[in-house]
C-alpha atoms as a PDB file:
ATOM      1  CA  UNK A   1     123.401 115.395  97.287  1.00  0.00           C
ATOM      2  CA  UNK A   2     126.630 114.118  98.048  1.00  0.00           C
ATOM      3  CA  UNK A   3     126.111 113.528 101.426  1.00  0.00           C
ATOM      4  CA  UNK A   4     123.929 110.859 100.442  1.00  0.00           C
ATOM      5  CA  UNK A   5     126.830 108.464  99.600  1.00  0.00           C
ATOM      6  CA  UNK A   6     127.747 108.896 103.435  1.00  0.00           C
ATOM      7  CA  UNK A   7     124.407 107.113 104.721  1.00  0.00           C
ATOM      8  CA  UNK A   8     124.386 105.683 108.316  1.00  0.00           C
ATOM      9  CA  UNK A   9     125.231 102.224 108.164  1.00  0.00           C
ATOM     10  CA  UNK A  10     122.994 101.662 110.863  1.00  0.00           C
ATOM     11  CA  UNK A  11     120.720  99.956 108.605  1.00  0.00           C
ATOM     12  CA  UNK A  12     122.850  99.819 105.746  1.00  0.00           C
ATOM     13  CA  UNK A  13     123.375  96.215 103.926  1.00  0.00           C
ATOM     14  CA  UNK A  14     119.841  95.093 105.701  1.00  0.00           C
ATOM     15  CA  UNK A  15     117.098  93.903 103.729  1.00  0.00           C
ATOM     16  CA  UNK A  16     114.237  95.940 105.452  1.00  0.00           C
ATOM     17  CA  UNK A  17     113.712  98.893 107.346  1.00  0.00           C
ATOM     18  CA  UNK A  18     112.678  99.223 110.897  1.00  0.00           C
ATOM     19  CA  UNK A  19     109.096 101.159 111.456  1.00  0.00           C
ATOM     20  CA  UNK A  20     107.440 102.632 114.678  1.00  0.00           C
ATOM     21  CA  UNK A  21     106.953  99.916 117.349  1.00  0.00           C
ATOM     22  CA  UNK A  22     102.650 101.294 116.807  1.00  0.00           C
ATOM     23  CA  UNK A  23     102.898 100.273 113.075  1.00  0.00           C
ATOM     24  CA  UNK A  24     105.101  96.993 113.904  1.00  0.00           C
ATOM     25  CA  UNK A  25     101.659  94.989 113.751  1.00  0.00           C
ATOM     26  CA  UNK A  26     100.168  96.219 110.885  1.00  0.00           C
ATOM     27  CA  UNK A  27     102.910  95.186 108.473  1.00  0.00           C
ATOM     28  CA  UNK A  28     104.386  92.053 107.445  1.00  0.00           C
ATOM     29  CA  UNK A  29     107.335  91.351 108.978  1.00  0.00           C
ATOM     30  CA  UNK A  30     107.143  94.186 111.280  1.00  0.00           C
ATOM     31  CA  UNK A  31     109.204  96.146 108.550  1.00  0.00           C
ATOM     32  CA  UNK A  32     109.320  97.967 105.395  1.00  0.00           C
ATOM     33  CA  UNK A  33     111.001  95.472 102.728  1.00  0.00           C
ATOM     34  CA  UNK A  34     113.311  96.775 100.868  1.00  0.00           C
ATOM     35  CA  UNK A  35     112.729  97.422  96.686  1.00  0.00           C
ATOM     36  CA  UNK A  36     108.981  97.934  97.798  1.00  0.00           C
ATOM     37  CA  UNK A  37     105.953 100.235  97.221  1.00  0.00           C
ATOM     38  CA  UNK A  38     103.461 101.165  99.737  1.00  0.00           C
ATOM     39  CA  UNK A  39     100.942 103.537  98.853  1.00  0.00           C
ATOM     40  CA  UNK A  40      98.681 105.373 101.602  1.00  0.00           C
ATOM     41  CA  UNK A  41      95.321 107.446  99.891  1.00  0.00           C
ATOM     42  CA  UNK A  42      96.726 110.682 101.094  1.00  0.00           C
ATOM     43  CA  UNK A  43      99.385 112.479 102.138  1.00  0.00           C
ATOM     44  CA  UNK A  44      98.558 112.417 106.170  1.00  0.00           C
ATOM     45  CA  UNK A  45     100.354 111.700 109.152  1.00  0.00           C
ATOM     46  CA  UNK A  46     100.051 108.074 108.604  1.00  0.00           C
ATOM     47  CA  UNK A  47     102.465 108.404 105.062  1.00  0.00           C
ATOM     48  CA  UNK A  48     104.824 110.408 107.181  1.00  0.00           C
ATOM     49  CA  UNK A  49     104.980 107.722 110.369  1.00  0.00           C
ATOM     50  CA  UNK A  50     105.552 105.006 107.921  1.00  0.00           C
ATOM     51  CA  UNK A  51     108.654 106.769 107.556  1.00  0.00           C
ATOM     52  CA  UNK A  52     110.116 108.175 110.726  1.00  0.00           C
ATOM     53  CA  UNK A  53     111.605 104.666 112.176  1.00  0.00           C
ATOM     54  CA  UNK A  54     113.926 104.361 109.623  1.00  0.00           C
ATOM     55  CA  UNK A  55     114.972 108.040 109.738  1.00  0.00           C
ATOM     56  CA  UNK A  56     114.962 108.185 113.102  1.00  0.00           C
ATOM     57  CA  UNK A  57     117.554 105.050 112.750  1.00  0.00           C
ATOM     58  CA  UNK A  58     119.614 106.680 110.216  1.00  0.00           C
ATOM     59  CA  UNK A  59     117.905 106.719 107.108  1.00  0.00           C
ATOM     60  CA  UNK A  60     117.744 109.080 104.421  1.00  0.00           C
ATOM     61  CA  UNK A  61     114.541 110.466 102.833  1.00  0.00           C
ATOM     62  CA  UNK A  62     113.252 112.593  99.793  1.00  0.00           C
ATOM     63  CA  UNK A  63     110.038 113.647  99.226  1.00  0.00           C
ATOM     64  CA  UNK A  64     108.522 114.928  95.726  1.00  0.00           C
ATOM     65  CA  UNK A  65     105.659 116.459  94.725  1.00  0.00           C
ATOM     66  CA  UNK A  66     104.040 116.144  98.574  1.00  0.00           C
ATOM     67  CA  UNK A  67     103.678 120.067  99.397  1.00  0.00           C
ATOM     68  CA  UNK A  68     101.179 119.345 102.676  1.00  0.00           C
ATOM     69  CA  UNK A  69     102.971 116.685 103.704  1.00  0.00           C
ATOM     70  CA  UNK A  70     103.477 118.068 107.727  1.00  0.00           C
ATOM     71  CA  UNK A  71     107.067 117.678 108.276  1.00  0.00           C
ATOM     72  CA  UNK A  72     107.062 119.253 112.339  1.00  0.00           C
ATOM     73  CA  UNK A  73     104.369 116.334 113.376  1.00  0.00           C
ATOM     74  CA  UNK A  74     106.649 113.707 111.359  1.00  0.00           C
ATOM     75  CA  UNK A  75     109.687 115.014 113.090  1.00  0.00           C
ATOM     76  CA  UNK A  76     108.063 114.782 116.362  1.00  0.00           C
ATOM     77  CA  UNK A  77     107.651 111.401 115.503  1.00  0.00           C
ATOM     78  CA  UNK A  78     111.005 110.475 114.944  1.00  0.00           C
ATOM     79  CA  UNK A  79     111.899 111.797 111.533  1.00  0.00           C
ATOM     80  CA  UNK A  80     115.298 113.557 110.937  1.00  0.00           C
ATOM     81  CA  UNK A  81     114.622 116.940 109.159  1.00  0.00           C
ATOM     82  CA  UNK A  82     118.845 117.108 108.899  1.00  0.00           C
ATOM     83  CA  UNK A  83     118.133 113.795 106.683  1.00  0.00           C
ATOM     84  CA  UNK A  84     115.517 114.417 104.681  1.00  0.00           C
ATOM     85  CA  UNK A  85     115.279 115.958 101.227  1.00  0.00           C
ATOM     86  CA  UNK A  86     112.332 118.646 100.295  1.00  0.00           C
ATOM     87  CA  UNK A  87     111.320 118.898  96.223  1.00  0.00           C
ATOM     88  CA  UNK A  88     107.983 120.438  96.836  1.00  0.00           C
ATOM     89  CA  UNK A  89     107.201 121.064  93.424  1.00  0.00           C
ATOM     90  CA  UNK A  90     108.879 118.480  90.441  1.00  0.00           C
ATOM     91  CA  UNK A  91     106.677 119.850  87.923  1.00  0.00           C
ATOM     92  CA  UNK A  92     107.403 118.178  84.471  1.00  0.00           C
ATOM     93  CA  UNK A  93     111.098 116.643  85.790  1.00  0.00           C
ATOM     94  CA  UNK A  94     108.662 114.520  87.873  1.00  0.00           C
ATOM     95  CA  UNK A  95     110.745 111.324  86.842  1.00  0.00           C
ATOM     96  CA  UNK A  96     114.205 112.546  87.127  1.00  0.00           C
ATOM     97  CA  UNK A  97     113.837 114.082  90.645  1.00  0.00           C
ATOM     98  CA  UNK A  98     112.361 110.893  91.552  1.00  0.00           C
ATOM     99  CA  UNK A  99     115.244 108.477  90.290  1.00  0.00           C
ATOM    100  CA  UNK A 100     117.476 110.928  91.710  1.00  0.00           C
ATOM    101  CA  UNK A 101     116.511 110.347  95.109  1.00  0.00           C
ATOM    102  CA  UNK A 102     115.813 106.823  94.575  1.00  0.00           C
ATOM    103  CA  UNK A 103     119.020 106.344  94.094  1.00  0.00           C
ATOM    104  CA  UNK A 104     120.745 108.630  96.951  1.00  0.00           C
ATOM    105  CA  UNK A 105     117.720 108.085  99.425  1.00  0.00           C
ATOM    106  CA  UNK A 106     116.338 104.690 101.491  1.00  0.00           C
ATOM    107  CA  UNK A 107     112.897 106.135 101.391  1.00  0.00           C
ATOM    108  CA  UNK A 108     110.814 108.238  98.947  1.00  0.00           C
ATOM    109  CA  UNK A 109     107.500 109.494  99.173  1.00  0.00           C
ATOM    110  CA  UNK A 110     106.037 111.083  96.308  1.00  0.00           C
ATOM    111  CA  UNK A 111     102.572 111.631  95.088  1.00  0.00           C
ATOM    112  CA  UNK A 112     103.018 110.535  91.283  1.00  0.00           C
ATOM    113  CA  UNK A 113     101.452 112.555  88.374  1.00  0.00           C
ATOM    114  CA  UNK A 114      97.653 112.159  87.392  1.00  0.00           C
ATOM    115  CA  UNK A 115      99.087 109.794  84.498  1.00  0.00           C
ATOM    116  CA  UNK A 116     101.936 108.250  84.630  1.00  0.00           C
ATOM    117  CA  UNK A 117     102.667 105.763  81.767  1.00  0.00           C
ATOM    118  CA  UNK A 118     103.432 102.063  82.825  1.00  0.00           C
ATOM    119  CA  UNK A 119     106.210 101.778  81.553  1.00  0.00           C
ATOM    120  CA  UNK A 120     107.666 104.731  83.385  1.00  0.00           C
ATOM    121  CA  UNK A 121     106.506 103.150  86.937  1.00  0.00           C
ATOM    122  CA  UNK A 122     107.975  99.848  85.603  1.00  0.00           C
ATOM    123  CA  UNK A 123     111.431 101.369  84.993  1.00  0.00           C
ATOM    124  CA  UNK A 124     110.894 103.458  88.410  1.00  0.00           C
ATOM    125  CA  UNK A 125     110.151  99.946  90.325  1.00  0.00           C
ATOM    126  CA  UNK A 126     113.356  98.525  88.752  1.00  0.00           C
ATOM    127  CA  UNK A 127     115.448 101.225  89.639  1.00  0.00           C
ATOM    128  CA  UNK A 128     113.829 100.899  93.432  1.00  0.00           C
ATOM    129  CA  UNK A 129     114.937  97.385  93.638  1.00  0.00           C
ATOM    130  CA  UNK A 130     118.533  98.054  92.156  1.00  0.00           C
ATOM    131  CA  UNK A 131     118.963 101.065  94.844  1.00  0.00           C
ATOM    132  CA  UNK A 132     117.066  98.778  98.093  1.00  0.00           C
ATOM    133  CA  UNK A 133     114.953 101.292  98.486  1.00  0.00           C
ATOM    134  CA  UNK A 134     111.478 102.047 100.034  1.00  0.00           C
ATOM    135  CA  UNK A 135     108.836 104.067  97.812  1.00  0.00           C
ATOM    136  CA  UNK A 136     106.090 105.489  99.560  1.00  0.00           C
ATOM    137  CA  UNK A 137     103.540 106.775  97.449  1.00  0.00           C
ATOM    138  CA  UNK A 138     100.269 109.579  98.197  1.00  0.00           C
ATOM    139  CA  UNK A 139      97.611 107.893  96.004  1.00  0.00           C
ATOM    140  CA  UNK A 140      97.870 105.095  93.858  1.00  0.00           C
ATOM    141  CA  UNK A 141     100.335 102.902  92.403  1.00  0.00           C
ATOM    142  CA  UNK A 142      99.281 100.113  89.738  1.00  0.00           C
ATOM    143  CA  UNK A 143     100.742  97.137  91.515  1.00  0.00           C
ATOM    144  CA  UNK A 144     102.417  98.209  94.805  1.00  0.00           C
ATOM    145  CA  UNK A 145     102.876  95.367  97.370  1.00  0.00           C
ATOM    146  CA  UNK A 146     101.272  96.868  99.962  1.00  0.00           C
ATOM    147  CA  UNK A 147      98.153  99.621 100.229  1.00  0.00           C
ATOM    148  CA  UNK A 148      97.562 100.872 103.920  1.00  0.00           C
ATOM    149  CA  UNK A 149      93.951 102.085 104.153  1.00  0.00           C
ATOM    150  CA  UNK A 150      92.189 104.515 106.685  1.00  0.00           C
ATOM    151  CA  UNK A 151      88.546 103.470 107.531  1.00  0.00           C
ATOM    152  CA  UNK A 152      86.579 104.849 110.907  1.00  0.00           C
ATOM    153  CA  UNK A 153      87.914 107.615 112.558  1.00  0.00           C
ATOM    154  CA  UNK A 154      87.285 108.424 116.378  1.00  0.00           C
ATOM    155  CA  UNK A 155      88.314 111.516 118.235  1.00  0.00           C
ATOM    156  CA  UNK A 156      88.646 112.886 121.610  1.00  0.00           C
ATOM    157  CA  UNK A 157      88.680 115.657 123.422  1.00  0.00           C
ATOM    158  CA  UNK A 158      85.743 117.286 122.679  1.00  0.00           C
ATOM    159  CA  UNK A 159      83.202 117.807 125.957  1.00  0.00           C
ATOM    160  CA  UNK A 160      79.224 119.091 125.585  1.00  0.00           C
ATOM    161  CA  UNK A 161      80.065 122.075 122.705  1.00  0.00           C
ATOM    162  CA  UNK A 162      83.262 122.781 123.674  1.00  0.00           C
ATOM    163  CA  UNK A 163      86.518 121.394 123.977  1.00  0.00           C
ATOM    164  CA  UNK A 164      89.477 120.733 121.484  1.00  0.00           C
ATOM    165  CA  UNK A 165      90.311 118.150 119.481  1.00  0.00           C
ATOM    166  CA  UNK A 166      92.803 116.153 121.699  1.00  0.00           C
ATOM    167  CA  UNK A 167      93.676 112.538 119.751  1.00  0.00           C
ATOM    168  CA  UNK A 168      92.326 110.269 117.162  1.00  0.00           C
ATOM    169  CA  UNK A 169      91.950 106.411 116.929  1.00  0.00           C
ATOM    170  CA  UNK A 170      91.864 105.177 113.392  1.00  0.00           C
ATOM    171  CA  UNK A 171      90.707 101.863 111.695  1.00  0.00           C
ATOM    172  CA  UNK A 172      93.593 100.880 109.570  1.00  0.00           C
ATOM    173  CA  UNK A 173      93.411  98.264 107.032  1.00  0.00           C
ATOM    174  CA  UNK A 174      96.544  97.029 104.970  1.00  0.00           C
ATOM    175  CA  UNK A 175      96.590  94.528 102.290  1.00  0.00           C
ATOM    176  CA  UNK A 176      99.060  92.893 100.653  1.00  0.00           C
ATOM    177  CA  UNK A 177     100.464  90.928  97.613  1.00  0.00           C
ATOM    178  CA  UNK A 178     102.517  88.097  96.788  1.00  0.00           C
ATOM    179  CA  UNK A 179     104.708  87.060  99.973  1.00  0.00           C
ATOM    180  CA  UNK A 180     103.192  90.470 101.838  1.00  0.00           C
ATOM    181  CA  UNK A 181     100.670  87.865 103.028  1.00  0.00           C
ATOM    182  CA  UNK A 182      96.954  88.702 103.354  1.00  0.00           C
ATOM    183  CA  UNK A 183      95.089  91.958 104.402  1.00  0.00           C
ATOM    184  CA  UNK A 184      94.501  92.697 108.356  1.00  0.00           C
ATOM    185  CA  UNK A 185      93.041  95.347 110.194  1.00  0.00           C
ATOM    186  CA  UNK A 186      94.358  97.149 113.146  1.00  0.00           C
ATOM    187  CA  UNK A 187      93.353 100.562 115.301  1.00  0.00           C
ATOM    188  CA  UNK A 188      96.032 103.126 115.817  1.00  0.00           C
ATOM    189  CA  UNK A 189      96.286 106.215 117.575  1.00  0.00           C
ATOM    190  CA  UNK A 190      97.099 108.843 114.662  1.00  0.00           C
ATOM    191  CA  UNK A 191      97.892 110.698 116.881  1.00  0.00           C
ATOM    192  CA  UNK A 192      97.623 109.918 120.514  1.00  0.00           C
ATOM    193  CA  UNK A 193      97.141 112.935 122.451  1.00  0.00           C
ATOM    194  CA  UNK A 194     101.124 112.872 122.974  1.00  0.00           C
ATOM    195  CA  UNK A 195     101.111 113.416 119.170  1.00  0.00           C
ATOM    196  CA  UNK A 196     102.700 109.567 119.048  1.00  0.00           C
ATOM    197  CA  UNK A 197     101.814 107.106 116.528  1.00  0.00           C
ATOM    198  CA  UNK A 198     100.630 103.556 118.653  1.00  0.00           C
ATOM    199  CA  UNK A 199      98.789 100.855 118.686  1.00  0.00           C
ATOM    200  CA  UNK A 200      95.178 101.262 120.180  1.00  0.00           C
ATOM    201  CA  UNK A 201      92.684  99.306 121.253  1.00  0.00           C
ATOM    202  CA  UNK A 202      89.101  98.763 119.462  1.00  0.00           C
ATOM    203  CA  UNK A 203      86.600 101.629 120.568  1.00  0.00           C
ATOM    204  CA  UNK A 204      83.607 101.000 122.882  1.00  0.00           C
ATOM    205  CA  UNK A 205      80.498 100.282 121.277  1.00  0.00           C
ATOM    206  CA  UNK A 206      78.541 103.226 120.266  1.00  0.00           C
ATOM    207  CA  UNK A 207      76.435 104.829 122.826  1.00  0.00           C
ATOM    208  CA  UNK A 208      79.256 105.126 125.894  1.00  0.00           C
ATOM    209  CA  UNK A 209      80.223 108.361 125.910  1.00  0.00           C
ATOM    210  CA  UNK A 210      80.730 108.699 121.925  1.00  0.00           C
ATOM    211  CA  UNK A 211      79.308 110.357 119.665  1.00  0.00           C
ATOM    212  CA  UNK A 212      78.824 111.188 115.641  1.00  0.00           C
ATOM    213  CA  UNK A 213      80.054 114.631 114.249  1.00  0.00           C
ATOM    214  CA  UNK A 214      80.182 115.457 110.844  1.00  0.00           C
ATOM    215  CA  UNK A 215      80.695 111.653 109.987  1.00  0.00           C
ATOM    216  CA  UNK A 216      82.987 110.435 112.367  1.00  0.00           C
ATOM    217  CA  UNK A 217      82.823 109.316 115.902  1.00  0.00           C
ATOM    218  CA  UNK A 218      83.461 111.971 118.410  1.00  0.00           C
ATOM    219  CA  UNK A 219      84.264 110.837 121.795  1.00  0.00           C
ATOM    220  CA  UNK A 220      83.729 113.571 124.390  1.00  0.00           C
ATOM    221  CA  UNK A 221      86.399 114.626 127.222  1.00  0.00           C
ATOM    222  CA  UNK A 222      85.594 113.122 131.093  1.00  0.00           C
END
C-alpha cells in the first residue's frame, strides 16, 4: 500500500468528491461529502457508479468483503482498476482491512459483517472522518447520512418473445440526515444501453408499449 501516500491531488485537500454528472441530482450537493456513509441495499451497479467519478478523477478505492461487486461495468464507467484495491474475502480481520484502507483510500465499499457491534462502527466512523474519507456500504449501516434506494425497475429491449435485455430505467430514492437535507426521488438509467449511468426521464404510463415480466416493467424493442 504505499502507493497510497502518493494520491492524485486532483481532489486532494477538497471537502467532497465529485460523482457522475447522472447521479449529480440525486445527491446533496451534487457530491459525496467527505467523512460520510452511504449505504446502497446491494452490491449492484449503482454502489459501484457512486464511485467511479472520483476514481475516474484520481481517487483511490478499496473494496472488502464485496466478492460480486462487477468491477469491468464499474470500469466502463469511469473507475480506475490501476487505483483500486480488491480484499474479496476479510473473513474475521473484517475491521483491520477496513481501517487499513480507510486510512490509505478516499473511498471504501464494504459490505459489513451480519453483526457488527456499535461501538466498532462508531470507532470505524471516527476513523472515516479523521482520514476524509467516503464509506460506501452493501447493506445497512446504523446511522449513515445518506441511504440510496432502488424502487421500480423498467427494461428494454425485449420485442414479442424475443429480444435481449438492452437498458434499464430505475426509480431511485435517496434520503438523508442532518444537513444531507430531505429525501428525493429521481429515475436513472442503470445502465443505459451504452452501459452509462444518466439521468432519465419518468416512464410512460403503463399500457404504451410496456409491459410486466416477472415483476418489473418490460418495455419492448420498436
Amino acid at each position: 500500500m504505499t502507493q497510497l501516500a502518493t494520491r492524485a491531488t486532483v481532489i486532494a485537500g477538497e471537502h467532497s468528491l465529485p460523482v457522475l454528472p447522472g447521479l449529480r441530482e440525486l445527491l446533496p450537493g451534487g457530491r459525496l461529502a467527505r467523512g460520510s456513509v452511504v449505504t446502497v441495499p446491494d452490491a449492484g451497479l449503482l454502489l459501484l457508479a457512486l464511485a467511479a467519478g472520483a476514481s475516474a478523477a484520481g481517487a483511490w478505492c478499496g473494496l472488502a468483503g464485496v466478492e460480486e461487486a462487477g468491477l469491468l461495468a464499474a470500469a466502463d464507467l469511469g473507475l480506475c482498476l490501476e487505483r483500486t484495491l480488491l480484499i474479496p474475502r476479510p473473513g474475521s480481520h473484517w475491521v483491520p482491512v477496513v481501517s487499513s484502507l480507510a486510512d490509505g483510500c478516499d473511498i471504501v465499499i464494504v459490505r459489513p459483517p451480519a453483526a457488527l457491534p456499535a461501538q466498532l462502527r462508531r470507532r470505524m466512523e471516527a476513523a472515516l472522518r479523521r482520514a476524509g474519507g467516503v464509506l460506501l456500504v452493501a447493506g445497512q449501516w446504523p446511522g449513515a447520512h445518506l441511504e440510496l434506494s432502488v424502487g421500480r425497475r423498467q427494461w428494454s429491449g425485449l420485442g414479442a418473445g424475443h429480444g435481449r435485455l438492452r437498458a434499464c430505467r430505475a426509480e431511485v430514492s435517496v434520503f438523508g440526515r442532518g444537513a444531507a437535507g430531505p429525501g428525493q426521488t429521481r429515475w436513472l438509467w442503470l445502465p443505459a444501453e451504452d452501459g452509462a449511468v444518466s439521468a432519465a426521464e419518468p416512464p410512460a404510463p403503463a399500457g404504451r408499449g410496456i409491459s410486466e415480466h416477472a415483476g418489473l416493467q418490460v418495455v419492448r424493442a420498436r
